[in-house]
Protein backbone atom coordinates (compact mmCIF):
# COMPACT_ATOMS: atom_id res chain seq x y z
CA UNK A 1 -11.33 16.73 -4.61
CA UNK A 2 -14.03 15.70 -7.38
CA UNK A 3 -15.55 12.39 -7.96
CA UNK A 4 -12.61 11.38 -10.29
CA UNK A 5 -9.68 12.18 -8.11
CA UNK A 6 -11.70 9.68 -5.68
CA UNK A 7 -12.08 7.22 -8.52
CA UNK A 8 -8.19 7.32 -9.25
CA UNK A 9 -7.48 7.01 -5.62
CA UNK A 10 -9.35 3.54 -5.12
CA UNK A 11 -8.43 2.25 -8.74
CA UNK A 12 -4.62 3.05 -7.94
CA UNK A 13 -5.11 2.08 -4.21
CA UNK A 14 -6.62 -1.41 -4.97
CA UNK A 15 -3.64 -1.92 -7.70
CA UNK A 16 -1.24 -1.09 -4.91
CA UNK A 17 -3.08 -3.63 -2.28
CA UNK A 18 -2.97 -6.68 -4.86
CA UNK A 19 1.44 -5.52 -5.89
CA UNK A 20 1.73 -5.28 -1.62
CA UNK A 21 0.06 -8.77 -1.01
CA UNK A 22 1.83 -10.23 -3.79
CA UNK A 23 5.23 -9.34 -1.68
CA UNK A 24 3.71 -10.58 1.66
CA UNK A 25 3.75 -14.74 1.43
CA UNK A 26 1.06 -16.45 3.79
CA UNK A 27 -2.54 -16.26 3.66
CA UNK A 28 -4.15 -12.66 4.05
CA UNK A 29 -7.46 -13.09 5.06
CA UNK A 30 -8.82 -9.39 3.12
CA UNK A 31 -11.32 -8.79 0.31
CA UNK A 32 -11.55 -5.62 -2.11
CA UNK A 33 -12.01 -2.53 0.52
CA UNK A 34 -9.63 -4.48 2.89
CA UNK A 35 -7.16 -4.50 -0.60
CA UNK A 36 -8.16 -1.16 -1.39
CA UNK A 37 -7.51 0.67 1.94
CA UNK A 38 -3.81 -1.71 2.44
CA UNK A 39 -2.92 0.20 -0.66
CA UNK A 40 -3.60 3.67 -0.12
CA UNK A 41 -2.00 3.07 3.45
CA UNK A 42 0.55 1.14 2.11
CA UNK A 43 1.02 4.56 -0.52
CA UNK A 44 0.68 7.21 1.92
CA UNK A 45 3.92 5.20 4.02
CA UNK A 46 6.03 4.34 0.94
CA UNK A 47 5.84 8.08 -0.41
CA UNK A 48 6.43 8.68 3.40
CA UNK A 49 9.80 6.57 3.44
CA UNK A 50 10.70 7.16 -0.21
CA UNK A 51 10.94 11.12 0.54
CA UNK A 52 13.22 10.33 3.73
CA UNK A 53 15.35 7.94 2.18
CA UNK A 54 15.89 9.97 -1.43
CA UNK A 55 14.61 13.16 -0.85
CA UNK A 56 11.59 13.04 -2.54
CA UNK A 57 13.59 12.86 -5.70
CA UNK A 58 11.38 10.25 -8.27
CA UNK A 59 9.26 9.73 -11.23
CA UNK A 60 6.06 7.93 -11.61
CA UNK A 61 7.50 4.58 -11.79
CA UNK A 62 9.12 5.11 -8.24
CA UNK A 63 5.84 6.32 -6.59
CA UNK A 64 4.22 2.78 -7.64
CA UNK A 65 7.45 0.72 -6.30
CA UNK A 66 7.67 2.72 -2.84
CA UNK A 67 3.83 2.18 -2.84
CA UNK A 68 3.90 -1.63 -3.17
CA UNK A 69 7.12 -1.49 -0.86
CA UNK A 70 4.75 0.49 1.51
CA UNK A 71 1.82 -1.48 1.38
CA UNK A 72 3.53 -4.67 2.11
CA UNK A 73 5.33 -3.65 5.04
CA UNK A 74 1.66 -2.53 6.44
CA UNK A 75 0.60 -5.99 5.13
CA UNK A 76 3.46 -7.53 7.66
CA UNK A 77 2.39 -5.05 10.35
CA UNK A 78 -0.81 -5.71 10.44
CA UNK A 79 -0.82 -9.73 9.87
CA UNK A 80 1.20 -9.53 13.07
CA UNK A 81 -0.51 -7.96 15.03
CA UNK A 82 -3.54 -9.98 13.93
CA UNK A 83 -1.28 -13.26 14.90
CA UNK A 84 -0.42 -11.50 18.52
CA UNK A 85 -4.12 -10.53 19.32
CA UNK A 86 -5.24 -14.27 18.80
């Protein structure tokens, strides 16, 4: 994986983190890594649960939706755990 690859991954992560908190109302107390990392987590789990509810079968345009998708349900997770732990 060169430099680039690593690049693309925290440009497209970041994008993904700022379309997941959109979805998520409330106040989300995380800056640009926080963003950054809720995106690629939130991409690894909607490419996760797009391939077991279609198959896999997708475009470009679906990866970014099932990435938002994924991002803000680990947005929801994790603001309630953060809720519980207080």
């Amino acid at each position: 994986m060169g430099l680039t690859s690593i690049i693309g991954w925290i440009i497209f992560g970041f994008i993904v983190g700022l379309l997941g908190r959109l979805l998520v109302p409330g106040r989300q107390p995380l800056g640009f890594i926080g963003t950054t990392l809720l995106g690629v987590a939130g991409s690894f789990a909607g490419g996760y649960l797009g391939s077991v509810l279609f198959g896999g079968k997708g475009g470009p345009s679906a990866s970014w939706i099932m990435s938002s998708i994924g991002a803000a349900i680990v947005l929801a997770i994790y603001l309630f755990l953060a809720r519980r732990s207080r």
